[in-house]
Protein backbone atom coordinates (compact mmCIF):
# COMPACT_ATOMS: atom_id res chain seq x y z
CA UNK A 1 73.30 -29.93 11.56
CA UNK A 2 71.58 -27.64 9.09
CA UNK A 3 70.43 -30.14 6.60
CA UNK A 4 68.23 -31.10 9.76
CA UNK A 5 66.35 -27.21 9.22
CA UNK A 6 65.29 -28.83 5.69
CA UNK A 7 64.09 -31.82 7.19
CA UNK A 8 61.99 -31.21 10.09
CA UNK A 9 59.78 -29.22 7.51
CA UNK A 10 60.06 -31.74 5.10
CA UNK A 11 58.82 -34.13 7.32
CA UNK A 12 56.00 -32.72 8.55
CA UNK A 13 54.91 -31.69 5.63
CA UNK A 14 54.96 -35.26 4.46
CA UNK A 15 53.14 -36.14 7.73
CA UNK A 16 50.46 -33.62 6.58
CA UNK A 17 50.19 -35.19 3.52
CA UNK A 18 49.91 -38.51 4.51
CA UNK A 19 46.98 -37.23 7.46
CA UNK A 20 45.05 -36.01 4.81
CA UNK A 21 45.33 -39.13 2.62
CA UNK A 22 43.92 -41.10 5.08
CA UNK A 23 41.05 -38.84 5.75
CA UNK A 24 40.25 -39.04 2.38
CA UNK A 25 40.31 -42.21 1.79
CA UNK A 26 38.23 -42.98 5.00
CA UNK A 27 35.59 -40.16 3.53
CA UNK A 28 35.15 -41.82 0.24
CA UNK A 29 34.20 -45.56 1.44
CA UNK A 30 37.79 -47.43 0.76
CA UNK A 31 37.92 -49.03 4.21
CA UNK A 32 34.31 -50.06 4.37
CA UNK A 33 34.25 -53.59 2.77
CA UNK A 34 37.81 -55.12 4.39
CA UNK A 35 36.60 -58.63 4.10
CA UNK A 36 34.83 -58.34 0.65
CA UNK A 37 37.94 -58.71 -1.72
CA UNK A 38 38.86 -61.94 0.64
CA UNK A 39 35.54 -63.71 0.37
CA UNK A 40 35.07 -62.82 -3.19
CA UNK A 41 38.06 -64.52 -4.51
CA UNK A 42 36.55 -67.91 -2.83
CA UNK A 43 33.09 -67.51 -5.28
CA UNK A 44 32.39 -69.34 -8.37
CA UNK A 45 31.31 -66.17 -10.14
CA UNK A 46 34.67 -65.81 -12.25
CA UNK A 47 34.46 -69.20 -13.27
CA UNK A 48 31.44 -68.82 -15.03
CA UNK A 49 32.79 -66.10 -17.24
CA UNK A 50 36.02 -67.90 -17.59
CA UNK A 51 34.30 -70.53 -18.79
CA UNK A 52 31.84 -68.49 -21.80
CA UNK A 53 34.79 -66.94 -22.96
CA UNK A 54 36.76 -69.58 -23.41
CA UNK A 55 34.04 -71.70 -24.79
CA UNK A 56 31.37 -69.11 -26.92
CA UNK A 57 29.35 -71.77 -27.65
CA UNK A 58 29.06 -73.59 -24.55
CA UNK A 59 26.51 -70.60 -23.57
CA UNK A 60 24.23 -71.12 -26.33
CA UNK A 61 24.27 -75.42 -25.70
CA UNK A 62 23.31 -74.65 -22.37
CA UNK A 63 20.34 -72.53 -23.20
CA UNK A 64 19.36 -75.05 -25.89
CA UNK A 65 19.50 -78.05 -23.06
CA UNK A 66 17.45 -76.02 -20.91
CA UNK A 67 14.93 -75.02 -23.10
CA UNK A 68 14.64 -78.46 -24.46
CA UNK A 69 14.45 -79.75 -20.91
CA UNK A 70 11.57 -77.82 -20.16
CA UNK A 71 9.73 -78.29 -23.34
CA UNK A 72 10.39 -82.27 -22.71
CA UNK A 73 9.26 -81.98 -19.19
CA UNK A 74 5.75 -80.22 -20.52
CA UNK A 75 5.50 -82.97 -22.57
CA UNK A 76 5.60 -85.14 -20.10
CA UNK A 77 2.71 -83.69 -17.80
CA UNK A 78 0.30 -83.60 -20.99
């Protein structure tokens, strides 16, 4: 019965604690996006840098492409 004189405190303290967590977390914008983190894992964004780090070069051939598909397609409206 007197370890229970420790705990009460103890608990409430912890109670405190975790109160104040929560507050603090709700001040500094952790709960505002809730359905960000879900949608972004669906996006193709990661891919994309996946991909040009696993492949360098595969950045630079698709620059060269594109620029040669646009000087080819000038060529063709002349």
């Amino acid at each position: 019965m007197e370890v229970i004189y420790g705990l009460i405190p103890g608990m409430l303290l912890l109670g405190l604690v975790a109160v104040v967590v929560l507050f603090w977390a709700a001040r500094s914008g952790q709960f505002d996006d809730l359905e960000g983190d879900g949608q972004r894992i669906l996006m193709d964004e990661d891919a994309d840098a996946e991909e040009a780090r696993r492949f360098p070069d595969a950045e630079i051939d698709r620059k060269a492409s594109s620029q040669d598909s646009a000087s080819s397609g000038e060529k063709r409206r002349s």
